[in-house]
PDB file of N, CA and C in Angstrom:
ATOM      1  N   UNK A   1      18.161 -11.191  -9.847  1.00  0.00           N
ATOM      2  CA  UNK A   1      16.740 -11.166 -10.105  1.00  0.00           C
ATOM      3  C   UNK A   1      16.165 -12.565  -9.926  1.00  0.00           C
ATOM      4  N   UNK A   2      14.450 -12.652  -9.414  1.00  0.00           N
ATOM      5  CA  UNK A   2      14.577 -14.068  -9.449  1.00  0.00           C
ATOM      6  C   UNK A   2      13.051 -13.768 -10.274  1.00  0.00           C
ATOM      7  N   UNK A   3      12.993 -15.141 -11.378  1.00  0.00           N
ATOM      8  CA  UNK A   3      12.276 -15.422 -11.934  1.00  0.00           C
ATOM      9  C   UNK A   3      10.390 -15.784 -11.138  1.00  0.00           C
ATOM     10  N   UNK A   4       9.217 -15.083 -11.274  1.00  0.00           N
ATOM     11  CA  UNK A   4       8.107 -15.199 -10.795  1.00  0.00           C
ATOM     12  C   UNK A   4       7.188 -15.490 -11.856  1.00  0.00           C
ATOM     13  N   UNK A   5       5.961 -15.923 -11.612  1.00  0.00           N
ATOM     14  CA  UNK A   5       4.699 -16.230 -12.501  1.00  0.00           C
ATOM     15  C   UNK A   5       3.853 -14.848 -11.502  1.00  0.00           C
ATOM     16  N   UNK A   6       3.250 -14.275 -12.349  1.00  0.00           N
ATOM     17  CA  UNK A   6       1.946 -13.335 -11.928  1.00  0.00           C
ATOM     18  C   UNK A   6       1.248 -13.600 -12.639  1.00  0.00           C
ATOM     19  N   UNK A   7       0.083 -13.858 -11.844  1.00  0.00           N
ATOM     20  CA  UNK A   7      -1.732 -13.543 -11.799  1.00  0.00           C
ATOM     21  C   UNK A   7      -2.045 -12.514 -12.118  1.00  0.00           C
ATOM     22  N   UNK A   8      -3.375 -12.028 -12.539  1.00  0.00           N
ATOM     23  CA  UNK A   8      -4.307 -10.770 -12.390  1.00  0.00           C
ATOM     24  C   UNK A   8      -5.080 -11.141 -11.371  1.00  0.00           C
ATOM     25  N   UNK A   9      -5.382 -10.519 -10.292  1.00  0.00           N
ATOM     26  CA  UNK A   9      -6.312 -10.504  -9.499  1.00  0.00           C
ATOM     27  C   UNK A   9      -7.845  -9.607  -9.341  1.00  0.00           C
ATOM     28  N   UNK A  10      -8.785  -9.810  -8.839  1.00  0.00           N
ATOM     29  CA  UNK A  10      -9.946  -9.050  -8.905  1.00  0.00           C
ATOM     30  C   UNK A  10      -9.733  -8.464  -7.328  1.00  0.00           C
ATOM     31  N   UNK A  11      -9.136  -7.797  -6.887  1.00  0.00           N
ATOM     32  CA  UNK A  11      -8.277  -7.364  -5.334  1.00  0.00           C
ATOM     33  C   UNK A  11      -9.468  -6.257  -5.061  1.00  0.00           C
ATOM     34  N   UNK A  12     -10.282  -5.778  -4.156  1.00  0.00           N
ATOM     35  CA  UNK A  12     -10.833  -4.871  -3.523  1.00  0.00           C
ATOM     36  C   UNK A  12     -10.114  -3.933  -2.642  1.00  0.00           C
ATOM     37  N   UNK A  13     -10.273  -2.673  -2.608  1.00  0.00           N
ATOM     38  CA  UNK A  13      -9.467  -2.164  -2.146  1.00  0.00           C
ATOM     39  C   UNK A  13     -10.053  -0.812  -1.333  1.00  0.00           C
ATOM     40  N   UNK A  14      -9.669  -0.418  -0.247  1.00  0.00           N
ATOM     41  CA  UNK A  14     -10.276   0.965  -0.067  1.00  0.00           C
ATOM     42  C   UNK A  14     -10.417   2.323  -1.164  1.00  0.00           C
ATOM     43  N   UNK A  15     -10.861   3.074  -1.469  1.00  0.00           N
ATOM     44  CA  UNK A  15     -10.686   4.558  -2.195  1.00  0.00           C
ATOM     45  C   UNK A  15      -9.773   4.930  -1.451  1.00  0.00           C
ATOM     46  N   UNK A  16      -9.492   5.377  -0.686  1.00  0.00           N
ATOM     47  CA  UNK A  16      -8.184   6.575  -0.390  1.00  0.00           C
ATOM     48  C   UNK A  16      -7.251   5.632  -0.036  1.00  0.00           C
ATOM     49  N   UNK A  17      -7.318   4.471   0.617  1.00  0.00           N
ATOM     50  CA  UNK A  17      -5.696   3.226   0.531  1.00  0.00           C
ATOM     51  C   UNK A  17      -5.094   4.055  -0.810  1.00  0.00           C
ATOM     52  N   UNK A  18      -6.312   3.196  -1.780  1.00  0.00           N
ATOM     53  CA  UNK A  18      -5.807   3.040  -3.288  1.00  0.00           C
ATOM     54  C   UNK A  18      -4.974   4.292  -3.958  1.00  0.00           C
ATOM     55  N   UNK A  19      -5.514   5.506  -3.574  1.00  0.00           N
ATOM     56  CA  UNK A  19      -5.129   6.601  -4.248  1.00  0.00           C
ATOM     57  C   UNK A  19      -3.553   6.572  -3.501  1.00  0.00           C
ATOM     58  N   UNK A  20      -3.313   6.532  -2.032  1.00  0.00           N
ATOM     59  CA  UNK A  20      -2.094   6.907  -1.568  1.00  0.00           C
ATOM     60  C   UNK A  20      -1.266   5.813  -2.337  1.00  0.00           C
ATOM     61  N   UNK A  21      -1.647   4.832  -1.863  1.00  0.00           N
ATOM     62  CA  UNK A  21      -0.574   3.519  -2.903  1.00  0.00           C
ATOM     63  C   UNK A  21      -0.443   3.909  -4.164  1.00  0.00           C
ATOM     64  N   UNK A  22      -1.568   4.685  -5.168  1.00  0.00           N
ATOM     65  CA  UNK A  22      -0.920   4.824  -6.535  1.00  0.00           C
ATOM     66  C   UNK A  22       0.188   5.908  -6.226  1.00  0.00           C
ATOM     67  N   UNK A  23      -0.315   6.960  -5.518  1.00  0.00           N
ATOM     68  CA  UNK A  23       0.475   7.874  -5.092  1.00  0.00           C
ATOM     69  C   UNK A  23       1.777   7.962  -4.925  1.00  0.00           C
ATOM     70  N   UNK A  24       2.013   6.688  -3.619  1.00  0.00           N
ATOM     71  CA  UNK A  24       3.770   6.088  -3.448  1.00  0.00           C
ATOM     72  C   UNK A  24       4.697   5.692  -4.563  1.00  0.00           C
ATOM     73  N   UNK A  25       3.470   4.551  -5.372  1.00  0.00           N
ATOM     74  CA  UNK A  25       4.488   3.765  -6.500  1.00  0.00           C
ATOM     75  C   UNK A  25       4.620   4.628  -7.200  1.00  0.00           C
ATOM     76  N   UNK A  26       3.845   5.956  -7.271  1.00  0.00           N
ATOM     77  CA  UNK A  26       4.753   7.177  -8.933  1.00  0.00           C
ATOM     78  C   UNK A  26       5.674   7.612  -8.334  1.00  0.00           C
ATOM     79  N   UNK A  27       5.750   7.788  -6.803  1.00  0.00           N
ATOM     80  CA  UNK A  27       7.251   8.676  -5.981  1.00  0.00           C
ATOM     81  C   UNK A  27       8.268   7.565  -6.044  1.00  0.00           C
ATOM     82  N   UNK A  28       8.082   6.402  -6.002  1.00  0.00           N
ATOM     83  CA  UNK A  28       8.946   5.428  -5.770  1.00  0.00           C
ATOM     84  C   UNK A  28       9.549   4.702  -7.616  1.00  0.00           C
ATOM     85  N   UNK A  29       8.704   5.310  -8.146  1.00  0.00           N
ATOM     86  CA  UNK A  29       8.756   4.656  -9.467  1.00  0.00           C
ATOM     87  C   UNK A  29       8.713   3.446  -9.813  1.00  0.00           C
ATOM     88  N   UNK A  30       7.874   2.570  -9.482  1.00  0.00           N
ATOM     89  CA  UNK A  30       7.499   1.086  -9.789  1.00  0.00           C
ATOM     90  C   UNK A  30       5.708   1.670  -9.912  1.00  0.00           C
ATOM     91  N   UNK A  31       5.424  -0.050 -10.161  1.00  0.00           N
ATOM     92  CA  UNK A  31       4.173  -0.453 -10.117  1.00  0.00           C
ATOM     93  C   UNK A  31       3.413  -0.631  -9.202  1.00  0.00           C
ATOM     94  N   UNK A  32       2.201  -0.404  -8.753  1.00  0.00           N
ATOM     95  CA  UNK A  32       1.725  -0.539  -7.478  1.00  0.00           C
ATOM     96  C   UNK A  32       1.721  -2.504  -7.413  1.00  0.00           C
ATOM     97  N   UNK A  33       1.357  -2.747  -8.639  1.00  0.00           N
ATOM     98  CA  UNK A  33       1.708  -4.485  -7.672  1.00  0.00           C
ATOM     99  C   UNK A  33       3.491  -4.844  -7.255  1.00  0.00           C
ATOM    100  N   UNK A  34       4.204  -3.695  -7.859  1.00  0.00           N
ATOM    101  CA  UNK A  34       5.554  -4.439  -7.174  1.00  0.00           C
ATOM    102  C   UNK A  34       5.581  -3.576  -5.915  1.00  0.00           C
ATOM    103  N   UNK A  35       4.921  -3.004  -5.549  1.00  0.00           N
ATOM    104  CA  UNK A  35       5.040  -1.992  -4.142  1.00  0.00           C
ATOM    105  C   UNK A  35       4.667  -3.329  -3.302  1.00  0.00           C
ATOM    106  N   UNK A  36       2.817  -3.435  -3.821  1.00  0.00           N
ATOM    107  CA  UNK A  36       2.212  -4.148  -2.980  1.00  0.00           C
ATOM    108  C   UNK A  36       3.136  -5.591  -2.491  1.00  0.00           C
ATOM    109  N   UNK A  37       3.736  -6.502  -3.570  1.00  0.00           N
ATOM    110  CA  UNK A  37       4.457  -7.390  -3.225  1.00  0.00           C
ATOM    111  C   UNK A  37       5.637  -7.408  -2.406  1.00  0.00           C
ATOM    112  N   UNK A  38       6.573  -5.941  -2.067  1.00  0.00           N
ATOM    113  CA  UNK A  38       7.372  -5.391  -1.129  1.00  0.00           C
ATOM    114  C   UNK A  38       6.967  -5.548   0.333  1.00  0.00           C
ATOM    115  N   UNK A  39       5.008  -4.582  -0.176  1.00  0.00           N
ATOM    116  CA  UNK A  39       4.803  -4.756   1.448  1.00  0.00           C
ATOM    117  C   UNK A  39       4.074  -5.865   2.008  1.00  0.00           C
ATOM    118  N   UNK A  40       4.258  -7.012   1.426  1.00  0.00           N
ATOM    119  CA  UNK A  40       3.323  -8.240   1.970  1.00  0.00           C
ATOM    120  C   UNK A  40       5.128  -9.118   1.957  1.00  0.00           C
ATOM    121  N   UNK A  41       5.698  -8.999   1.387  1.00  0.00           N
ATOM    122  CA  UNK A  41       7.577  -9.599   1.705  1.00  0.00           C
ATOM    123  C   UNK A  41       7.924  -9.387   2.965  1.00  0.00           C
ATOM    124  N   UNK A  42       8.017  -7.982   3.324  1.00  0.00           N
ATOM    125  CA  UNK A  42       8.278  -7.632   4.332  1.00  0.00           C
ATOM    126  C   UNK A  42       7.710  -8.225   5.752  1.00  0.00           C
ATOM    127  N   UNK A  43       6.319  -7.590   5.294  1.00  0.00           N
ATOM    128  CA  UNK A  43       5.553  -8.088   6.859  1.00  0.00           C
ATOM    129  C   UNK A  43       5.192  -9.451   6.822  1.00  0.00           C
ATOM    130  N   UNK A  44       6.030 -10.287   5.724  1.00  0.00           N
ATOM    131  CA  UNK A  44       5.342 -11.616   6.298  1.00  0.00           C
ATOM    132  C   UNK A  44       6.825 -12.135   7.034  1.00  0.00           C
ATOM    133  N   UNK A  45       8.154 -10.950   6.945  1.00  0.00           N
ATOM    134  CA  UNK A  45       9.329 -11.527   7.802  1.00  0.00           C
ATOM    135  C   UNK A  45       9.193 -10.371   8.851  1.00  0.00           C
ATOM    136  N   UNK A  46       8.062 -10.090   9.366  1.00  0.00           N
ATOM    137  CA  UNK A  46       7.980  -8.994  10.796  1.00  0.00           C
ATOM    138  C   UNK A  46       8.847  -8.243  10.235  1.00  0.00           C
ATOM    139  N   UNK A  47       8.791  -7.502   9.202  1.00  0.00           N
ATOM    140  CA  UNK A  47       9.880  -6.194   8.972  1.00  0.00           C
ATOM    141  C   UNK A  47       9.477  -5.339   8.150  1.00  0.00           C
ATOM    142  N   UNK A  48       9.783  -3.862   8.737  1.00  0.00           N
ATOM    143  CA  UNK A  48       8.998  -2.800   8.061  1.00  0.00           C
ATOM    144  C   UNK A  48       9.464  -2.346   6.613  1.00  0.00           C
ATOM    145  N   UNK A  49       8.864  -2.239   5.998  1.00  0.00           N
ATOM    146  CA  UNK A  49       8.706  -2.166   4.577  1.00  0.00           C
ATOM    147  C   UNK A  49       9.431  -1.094   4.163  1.00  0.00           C
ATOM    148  N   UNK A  50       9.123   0.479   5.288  1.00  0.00           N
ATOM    149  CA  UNK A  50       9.729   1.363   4.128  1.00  0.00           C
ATOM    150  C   UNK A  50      10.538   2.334   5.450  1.00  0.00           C
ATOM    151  N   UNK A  51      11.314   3.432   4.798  1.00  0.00           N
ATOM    152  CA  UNK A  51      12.413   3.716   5.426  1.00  0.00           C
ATOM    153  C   UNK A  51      11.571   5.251   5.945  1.00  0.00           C
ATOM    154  N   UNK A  52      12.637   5.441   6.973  1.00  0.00           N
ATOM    155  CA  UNK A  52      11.474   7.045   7.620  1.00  0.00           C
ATOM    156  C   UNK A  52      11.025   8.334   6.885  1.00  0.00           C
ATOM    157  N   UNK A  53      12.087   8.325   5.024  1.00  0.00           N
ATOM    158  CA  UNK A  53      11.878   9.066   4.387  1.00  0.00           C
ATOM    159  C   UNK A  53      10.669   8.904   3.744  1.00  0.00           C
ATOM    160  N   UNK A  54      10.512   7.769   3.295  1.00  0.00           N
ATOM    161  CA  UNK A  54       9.091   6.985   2.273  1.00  0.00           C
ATOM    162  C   UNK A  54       7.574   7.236   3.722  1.00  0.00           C
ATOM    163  N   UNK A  55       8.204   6.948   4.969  1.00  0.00           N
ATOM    164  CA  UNK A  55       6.809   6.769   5.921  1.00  0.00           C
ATOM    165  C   UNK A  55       6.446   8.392   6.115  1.00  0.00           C
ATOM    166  N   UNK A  56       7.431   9.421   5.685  1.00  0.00           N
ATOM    167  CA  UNK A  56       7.087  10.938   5.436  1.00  0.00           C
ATOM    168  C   UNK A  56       5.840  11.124   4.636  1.00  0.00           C
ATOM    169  N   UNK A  57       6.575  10.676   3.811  1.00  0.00           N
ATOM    170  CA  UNK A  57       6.049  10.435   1.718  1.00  0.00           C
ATOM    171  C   UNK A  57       4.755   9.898   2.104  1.00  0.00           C
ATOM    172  N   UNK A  58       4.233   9.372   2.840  1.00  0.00           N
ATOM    173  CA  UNK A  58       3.183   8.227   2.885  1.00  0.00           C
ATOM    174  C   UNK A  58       2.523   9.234   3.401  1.00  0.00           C
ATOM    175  N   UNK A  59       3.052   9.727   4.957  1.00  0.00           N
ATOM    176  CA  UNK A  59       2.316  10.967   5.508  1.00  0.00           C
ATOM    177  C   UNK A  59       1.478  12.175   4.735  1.00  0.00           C
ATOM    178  N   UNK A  60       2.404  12.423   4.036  1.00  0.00           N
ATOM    179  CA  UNK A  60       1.782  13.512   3.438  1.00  0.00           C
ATOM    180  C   UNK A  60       0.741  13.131   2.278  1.00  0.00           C
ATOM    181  N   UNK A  61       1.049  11.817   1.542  1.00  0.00           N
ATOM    182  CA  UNK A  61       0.181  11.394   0.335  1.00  0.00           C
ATOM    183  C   UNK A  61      -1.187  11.194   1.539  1.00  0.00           C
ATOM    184  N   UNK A  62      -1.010  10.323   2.744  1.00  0.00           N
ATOM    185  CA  UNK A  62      -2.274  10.317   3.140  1.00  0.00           C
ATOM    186  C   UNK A  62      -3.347  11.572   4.016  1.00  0.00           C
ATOM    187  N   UNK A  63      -2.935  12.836   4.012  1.00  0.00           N
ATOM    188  CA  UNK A  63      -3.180  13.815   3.908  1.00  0.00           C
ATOM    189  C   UNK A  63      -3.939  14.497   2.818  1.00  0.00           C
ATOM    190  N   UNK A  64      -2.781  14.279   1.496  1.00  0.00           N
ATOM    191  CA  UNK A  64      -3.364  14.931   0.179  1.00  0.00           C
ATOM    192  C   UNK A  64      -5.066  14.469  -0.028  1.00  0.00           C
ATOM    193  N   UNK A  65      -4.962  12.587   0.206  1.00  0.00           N
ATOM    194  CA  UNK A  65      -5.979  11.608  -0.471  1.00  0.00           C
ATOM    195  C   UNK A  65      -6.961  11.562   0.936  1.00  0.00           C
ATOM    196  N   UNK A  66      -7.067  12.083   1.953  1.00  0.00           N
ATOM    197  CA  UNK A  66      -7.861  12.090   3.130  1.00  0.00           C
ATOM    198  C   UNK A  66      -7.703  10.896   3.644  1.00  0.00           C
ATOM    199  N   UNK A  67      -7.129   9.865   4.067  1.00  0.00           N
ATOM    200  CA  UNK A  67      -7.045   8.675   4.370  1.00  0.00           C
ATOM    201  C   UNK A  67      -6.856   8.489   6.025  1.00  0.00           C
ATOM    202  N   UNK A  68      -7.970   8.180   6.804  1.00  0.00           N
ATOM    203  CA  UNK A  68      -7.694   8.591   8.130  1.00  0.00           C
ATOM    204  C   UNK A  68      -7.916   7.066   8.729  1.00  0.00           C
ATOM    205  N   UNK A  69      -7.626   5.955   7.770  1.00  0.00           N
ATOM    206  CA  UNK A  69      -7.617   4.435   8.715  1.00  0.00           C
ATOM    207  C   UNK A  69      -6.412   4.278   8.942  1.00  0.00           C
ATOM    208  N   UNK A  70      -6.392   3.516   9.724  1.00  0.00           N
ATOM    209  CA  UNK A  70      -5.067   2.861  10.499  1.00  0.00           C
ATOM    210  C   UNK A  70      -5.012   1.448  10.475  1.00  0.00           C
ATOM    211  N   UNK A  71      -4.017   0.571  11.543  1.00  0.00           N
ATOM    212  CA  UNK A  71      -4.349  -0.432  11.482  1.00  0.00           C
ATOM    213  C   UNK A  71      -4.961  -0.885  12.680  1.00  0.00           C
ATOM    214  N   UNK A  72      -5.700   0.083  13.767  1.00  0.00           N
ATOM    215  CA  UNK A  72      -6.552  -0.391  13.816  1.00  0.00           C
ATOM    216  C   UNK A  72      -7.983  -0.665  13.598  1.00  0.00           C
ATOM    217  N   UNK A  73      -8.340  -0.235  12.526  1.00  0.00           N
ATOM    218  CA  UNK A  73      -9.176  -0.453  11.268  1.00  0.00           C
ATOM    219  C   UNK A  73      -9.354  -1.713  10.776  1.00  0.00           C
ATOM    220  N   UNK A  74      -8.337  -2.214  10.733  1.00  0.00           N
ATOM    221  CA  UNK A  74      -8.451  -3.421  10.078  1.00  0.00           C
ATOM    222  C   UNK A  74      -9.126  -5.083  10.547  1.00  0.00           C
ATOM    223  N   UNK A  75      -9.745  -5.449   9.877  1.00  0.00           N
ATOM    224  CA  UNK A  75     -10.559  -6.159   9.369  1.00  0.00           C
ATOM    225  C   UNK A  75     -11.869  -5.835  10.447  1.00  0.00           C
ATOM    226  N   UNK A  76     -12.066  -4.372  10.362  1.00  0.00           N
ATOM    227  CA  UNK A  76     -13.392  -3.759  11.416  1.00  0.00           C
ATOM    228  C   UNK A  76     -14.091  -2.757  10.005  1.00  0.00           C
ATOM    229  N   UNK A  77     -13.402  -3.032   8.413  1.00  0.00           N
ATOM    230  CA  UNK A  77     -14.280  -2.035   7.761  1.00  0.00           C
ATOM    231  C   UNK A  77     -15.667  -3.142   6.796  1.00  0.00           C
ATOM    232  N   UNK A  78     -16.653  -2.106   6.406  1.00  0.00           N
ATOM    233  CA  UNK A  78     -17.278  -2.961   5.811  1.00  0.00           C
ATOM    234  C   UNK A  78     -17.887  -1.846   4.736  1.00  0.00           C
ATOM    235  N   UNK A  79     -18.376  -2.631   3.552  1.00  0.00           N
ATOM    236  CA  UNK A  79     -18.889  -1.636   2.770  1.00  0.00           C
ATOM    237  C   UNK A  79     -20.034  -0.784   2.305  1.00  0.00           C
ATOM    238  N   UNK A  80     -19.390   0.434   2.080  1.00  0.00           N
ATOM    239  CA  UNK A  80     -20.639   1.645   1.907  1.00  0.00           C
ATOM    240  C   UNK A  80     -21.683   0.551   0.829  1.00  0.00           C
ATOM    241  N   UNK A  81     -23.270   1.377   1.247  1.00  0.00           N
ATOM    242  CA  UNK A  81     -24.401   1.034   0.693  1.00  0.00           C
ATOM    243  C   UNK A  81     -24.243   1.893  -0.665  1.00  0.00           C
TER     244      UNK A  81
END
């Protein structure tokens, strides 16, 4: 184990991101900030985060929660009025 300091952050987030991510961390059983810190570990060593069973899991949570962004979405959203 290695010893960390955590923050609280004021983090913005999409509605349906958010719901699938709470979604994952109850299938995965952690916290969504130790998910989130998995998937910012990963992709900051170019390596994919989760295995083809979990990118199922993801599939279908982003189905349940309507979530139809991608990445190429990203940094092209802006917010509802």
């Amino acid at each position: 184990m290695v010893t960390v300091e955590r923050v609280q952050t004021g983090l913005r987030i999409e509605k349906s991101m958010l719901k699938v991510l709470k979604g994952l961390a109850e299938y995965l059983d952690m916290s969504v900030g130790d998910l989130v810190e998995g998937i910012v570990l990963h992709a900051f060593e170019g390596r994919a985060p989760f295995s083809p069973e979990t990118t199922a899991k993801i599939d279908q949570l982003k189905e349940v929660y309507s979530m139809t962004l991608t990445s190429a979405d990203a940094h092209r959203l802006k917010e509802a009025p």
